[in-house]
C-alpha atoms as a PDB file:
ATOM      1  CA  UNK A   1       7.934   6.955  23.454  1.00  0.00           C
ATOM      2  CA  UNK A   2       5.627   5.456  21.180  1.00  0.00           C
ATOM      3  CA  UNK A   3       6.060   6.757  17.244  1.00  0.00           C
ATOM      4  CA  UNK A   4       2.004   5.793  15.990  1.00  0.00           C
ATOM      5  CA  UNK A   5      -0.918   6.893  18.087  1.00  0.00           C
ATOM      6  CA  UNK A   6      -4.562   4.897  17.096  1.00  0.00           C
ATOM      7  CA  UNK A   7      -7.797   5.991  18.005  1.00  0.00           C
ATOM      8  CA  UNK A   8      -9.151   3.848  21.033  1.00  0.00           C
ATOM      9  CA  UNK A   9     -12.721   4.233  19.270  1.00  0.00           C
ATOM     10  CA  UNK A  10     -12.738   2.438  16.393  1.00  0.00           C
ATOM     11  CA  UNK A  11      -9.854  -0.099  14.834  1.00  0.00           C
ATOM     12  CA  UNK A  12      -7.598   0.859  11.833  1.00  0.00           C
ATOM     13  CA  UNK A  13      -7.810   0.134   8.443  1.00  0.00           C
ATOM     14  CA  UNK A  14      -5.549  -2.040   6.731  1.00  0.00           C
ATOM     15  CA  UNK A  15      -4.900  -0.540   3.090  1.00  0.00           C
ATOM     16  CA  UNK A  16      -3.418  -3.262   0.927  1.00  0.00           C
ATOM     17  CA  UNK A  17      -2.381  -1.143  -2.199  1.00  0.00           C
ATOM     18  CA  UNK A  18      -1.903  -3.284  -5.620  1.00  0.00           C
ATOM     19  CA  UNK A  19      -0.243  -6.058  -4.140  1.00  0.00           C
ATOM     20  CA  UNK A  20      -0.384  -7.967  -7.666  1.00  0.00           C
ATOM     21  CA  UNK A  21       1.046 -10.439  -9.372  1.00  0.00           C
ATOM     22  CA  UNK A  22       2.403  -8.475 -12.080  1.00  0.00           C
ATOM     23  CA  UNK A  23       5.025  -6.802  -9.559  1.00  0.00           C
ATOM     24  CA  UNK A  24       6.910 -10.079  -9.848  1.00  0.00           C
ATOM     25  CA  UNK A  25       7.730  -8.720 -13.563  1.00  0.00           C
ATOM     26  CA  UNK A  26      10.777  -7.012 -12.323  1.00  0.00           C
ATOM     27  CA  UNK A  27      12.287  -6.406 -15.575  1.00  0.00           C
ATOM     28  CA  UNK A  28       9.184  -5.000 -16.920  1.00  0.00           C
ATOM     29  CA  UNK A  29       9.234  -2.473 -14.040  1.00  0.00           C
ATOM     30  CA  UNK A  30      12.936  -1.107 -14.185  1.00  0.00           C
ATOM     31  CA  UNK A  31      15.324  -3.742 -13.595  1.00  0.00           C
ATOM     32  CA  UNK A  32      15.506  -3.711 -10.013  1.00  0.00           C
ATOM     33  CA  UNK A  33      13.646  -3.865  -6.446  1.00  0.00           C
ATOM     34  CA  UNK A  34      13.869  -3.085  -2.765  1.00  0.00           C
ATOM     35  CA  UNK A  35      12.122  -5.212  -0.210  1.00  0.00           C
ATOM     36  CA  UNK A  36      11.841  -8.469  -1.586  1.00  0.00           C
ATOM     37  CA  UNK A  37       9.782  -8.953   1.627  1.00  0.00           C
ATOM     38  CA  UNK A  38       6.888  -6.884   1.182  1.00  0.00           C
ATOM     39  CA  UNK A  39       4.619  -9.000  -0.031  1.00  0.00           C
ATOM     40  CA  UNK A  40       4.960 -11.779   2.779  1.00  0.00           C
ATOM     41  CA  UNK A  41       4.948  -8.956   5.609  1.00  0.00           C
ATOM     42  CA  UNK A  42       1.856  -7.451   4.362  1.00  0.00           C
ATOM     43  CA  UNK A  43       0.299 -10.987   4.302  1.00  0.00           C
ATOM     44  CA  UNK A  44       1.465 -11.568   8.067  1.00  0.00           C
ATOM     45  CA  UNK A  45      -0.293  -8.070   8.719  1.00  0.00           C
ATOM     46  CA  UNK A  46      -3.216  -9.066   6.995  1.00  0.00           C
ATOM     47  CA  UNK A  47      -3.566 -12.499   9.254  1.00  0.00           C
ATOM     48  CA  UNK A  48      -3.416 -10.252  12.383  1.00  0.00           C
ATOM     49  CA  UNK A  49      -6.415  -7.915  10.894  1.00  0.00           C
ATOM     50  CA  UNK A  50      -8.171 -11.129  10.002  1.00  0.00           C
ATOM     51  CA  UNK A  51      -7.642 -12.278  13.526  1.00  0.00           C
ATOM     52  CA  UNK A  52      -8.737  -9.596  15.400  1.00  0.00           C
ATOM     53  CA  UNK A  53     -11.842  -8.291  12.730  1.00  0.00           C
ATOM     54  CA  UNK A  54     -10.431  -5.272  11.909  1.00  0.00           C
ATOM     55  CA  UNK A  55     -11.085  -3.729   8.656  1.00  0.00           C
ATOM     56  CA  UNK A  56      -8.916  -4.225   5.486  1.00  0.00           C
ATOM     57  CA  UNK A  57      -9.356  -3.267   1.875  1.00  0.00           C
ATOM     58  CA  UNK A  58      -7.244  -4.784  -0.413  1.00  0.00           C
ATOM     59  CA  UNK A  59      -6.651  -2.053  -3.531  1.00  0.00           C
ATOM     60  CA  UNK A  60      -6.423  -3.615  -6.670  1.00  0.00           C
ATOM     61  CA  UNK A  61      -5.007  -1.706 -10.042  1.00  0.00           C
ATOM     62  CA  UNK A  62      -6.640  -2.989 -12.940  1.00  0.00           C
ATOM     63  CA  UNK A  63      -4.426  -1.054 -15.992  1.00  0.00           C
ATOM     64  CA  UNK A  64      -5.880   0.599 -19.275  1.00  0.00           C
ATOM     65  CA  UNK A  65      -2.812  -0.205 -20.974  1.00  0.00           C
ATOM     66  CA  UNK A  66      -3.521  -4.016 -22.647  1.00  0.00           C
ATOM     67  CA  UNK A  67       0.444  -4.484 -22.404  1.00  0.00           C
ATOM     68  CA  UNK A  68       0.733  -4.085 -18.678  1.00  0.00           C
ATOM     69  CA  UNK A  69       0.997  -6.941 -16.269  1.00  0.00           C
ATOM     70  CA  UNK A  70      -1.584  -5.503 -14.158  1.00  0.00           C
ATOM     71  CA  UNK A  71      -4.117  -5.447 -16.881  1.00  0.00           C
ATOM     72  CA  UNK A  72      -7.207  -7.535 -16.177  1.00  0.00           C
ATOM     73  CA  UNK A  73      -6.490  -9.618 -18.987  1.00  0.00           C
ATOM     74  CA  UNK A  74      -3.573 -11.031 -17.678  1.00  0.00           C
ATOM     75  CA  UNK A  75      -2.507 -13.211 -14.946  1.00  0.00           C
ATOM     76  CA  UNK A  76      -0.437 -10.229 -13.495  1.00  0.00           C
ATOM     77  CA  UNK A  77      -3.821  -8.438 -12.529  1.00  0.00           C
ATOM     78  CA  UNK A  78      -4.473 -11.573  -9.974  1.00  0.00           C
ATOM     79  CA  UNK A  79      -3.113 -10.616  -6.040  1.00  0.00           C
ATOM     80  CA  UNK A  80      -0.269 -12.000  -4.928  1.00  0.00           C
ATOM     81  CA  UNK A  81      -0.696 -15.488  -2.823  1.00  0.00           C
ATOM     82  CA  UNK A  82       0.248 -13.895   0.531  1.00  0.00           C
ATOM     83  CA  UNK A  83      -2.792 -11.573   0.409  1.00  0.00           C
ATOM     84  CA  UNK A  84      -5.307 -12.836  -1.484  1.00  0.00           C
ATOM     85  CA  UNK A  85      -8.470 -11.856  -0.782  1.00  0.00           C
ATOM     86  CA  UNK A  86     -11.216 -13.950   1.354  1.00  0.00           C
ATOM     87  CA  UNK A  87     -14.569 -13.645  -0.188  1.00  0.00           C
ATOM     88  CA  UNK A  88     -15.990 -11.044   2.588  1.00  0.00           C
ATOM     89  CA  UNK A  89     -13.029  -8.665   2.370  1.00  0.00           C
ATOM     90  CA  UNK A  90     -13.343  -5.390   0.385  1.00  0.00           C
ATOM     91  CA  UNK A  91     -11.847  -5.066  -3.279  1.00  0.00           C
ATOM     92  CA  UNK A  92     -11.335  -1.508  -4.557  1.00  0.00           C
ATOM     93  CA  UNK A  93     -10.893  -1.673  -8.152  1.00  0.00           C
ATOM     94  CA  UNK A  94      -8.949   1.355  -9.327  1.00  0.00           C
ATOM     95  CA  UNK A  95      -6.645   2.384 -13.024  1.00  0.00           C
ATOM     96  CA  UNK A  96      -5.473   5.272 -11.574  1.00  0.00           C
ATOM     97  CA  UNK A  97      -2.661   5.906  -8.953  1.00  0.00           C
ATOM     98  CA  UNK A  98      -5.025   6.673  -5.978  1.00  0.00           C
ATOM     99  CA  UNK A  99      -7.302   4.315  -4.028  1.00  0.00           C
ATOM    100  CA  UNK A 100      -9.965   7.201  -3.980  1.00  0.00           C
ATOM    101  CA  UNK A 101     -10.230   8.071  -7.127  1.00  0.00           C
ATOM    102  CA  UNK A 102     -13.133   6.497  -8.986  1.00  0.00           C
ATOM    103  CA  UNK A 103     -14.156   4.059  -6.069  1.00  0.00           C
ATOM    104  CA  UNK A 104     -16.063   3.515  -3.120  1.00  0.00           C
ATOM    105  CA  UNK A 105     -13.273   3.641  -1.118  1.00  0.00           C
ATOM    106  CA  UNK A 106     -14.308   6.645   1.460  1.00  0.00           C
ATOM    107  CA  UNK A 107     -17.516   6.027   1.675  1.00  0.00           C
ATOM    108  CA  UNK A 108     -16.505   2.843   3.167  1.00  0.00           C
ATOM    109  CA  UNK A 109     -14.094   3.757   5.319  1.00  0.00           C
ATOM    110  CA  UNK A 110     -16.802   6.668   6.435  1.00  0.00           C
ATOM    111  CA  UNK A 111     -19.225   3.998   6.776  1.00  0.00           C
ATOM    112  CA  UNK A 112     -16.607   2.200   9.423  1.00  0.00           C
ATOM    113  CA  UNK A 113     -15.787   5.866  10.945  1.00  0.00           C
ATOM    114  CA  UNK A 114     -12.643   5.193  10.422  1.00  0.00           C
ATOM    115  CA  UNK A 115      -9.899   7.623  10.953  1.00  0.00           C
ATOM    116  CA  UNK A 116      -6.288   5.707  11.084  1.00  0.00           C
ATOM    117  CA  UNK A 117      -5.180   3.746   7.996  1.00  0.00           C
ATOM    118  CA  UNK A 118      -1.971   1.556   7.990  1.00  0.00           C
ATOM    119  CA  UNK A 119      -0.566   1.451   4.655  1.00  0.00           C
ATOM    120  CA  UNK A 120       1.139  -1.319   2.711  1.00  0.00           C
ATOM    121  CA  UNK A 121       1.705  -2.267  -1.203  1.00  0.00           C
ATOM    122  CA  UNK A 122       3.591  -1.174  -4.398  1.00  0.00           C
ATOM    123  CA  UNK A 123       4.580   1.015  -5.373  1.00  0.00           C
ATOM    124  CA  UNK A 124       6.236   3.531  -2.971  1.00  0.00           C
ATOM    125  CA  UNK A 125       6.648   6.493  -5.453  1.00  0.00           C
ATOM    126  CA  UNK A 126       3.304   5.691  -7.223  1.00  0.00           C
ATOM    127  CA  UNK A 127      -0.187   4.778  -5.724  1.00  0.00           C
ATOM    128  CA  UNK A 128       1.268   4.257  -2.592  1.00  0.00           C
ATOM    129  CA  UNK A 129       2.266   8.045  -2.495  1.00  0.00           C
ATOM    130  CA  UNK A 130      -0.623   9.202  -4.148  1.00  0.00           C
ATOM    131  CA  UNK A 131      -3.493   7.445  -2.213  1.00  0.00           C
ATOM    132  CA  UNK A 132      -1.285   8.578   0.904  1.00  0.00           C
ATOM    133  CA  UNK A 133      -1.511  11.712   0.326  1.00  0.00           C
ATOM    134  CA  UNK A 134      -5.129  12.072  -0.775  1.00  0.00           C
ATOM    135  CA  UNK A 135      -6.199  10.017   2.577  1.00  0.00           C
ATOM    136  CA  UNK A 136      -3.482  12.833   4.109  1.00  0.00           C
ATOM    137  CA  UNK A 137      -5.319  15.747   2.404  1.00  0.00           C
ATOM    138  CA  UNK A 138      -8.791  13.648   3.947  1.00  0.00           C
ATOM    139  CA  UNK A 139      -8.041  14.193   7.475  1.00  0.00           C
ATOM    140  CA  UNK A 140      -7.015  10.434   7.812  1.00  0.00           C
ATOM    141  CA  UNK A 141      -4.289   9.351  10.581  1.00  0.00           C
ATOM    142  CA  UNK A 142      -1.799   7.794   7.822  1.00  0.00           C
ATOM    143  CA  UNK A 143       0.637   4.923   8.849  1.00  0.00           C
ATOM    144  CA  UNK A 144       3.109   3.460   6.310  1.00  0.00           C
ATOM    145  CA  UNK A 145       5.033   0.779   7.105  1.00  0.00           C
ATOM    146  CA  UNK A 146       8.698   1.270   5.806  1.00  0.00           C
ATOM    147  CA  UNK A 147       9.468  -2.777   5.129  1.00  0.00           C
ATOM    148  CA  UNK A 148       6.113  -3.829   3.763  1.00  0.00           C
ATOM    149  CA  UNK A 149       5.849  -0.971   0.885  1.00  0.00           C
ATOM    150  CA  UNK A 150       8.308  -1.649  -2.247  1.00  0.00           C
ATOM    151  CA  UNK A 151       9.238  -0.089  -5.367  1.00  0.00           C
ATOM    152  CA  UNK A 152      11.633  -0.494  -8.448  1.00  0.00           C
ATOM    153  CA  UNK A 153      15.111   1.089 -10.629  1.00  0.00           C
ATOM    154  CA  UNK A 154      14.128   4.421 -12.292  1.00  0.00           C
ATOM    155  CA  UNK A 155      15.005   6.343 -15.278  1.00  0.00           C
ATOM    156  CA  UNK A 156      15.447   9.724 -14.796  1.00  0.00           C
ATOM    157  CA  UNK A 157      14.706  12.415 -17.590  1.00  0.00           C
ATOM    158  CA  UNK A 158      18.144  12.621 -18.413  1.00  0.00           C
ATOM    159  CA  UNK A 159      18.358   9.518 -18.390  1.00  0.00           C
ATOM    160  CA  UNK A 160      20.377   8.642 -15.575  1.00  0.00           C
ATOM    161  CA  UNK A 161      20.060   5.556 -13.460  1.00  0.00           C
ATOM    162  CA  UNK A 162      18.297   5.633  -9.571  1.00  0.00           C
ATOM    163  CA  UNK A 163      17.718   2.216  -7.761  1.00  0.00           C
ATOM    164  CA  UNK A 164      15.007   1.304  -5.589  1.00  0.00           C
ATOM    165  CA  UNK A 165      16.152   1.845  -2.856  1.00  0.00           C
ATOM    166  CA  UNK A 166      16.674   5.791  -3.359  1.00  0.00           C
ATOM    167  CA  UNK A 167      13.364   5.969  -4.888  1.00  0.00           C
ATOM    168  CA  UNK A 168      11.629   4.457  -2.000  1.00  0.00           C
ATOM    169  CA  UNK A 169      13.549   6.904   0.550  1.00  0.00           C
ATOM    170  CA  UNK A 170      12.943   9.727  -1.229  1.00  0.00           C
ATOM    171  CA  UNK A 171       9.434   9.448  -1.522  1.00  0.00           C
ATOM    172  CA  UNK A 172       8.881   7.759   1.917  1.00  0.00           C
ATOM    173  CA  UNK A 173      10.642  11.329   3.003  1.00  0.00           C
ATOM    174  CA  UNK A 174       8.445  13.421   0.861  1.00  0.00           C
ATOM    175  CA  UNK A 175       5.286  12.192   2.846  1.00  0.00           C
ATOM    176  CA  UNK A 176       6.510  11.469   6.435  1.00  0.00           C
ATOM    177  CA  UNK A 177       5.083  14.011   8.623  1.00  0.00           C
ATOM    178  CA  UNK A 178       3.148  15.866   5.660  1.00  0.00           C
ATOM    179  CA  UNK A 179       0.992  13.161   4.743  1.00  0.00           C
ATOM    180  CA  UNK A 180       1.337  10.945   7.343  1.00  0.00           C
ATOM    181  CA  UNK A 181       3.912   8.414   9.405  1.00  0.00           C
ATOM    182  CA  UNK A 182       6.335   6.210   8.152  1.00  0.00           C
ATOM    183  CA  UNK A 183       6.692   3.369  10.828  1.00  0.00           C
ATOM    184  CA  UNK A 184       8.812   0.012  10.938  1.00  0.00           C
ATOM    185  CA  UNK A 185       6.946  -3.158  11.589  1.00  0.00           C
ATOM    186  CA  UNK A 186       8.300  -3.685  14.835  1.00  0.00           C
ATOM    187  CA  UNK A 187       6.733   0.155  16.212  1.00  0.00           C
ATOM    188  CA  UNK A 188       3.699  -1.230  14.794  1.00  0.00           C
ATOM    189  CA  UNK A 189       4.117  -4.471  16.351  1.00  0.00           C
ATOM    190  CA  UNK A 190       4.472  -2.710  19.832  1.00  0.00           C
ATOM    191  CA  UNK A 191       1.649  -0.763  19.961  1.00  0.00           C
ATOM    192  CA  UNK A 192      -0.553  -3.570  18.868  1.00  0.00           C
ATOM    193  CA  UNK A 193       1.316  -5.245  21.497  1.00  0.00           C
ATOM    194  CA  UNK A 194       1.736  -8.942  18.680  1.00  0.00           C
END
């Protein structure tokens, strides 16, 4: 039985969310990381979206803070190699957590009547979560795909230490089936029969 359903009418969105360059700055972002893979797997998604025409916005966080990697003055700002962007794909500038807020980024997908998105980028617990759950609260058909999303080591407010790894469950289980799907690859991969 098939886990991800898409509309036969019109294709799915790919969401690339703040796959950046200043993500390689581990240290800078807690210490640690899950899915050293992301990045590449989201780039192999993006070839297949490029291949068959299908719609993709690349989301790209440009930071208020002048000390963050992802601030436009730095090189950190710049996408990552695997996805960068071609010169007719979509770039939604945002410098705050969700996709939506402050950009173009539903009219656009209106514009496409688009209703399934297929979700990739960093960070799980951050504007992954939050643009997931505003395109949730939208009435979009919300795929996130478990290996292709990443995230890094937290500090909790005690202090304590929680890896990646936990981090990224946790908050992949706080939106699966309330804000929408989380999928592996390979489900995806079947029912775009690759």
């Amino acid at each position: 039985m098939k886990s991800i359903t898409l509309n036969n009418n019109t294709p799915p969105a790919l969401l690339l969310i703040d796959i950046q360059q200043g993500f390689e700055d581990i240290a800078y972002w807690g210490g640690g990381r899950n899915n050293p893979q992301a990045e590449e797997l989201a780039g192999k998604l993006l070839t297949i979206w490029r291949a068959r025409k299908w719609p993709r916005f690349h989301i790209q966080h440009c930071s208020t803070t002048p000390e963050s990697p992802l601030h436009p003055s730095h090189q950190g700002n710049a996408f990552h190699p695997a996805v960068t962007p071609l010169s007719d794909e979509p770039i939604i500038q945002k410098n705050v957590n969700s996709g939506f807020i402050g950009t173009s980024l539903k009219e656009q997908l209106e514009a496409l009547n688009i209703e399934d998105l297929i979700i990739v980028g960093l960070t799980t617990d951050h504007c992954v979560s939050t643009t997931t759950r505003m395109a949730g609260n939208y009435g979009y058909n919300v795929y996130l795909i478990e290996e292709a999303i990443a995230t890094f080591d937290k500090v909790g407010v005690k202090g304590e230490s929680y890896p990646a790894q936990l981090i990224h469950d946790t908050a992949l289980a706080s939106l699966n089936g309330e804000f929408g799907k989380v999928i592996s690859v390979e489900e995806l991969y079947g029912v775009l029969e690759v």
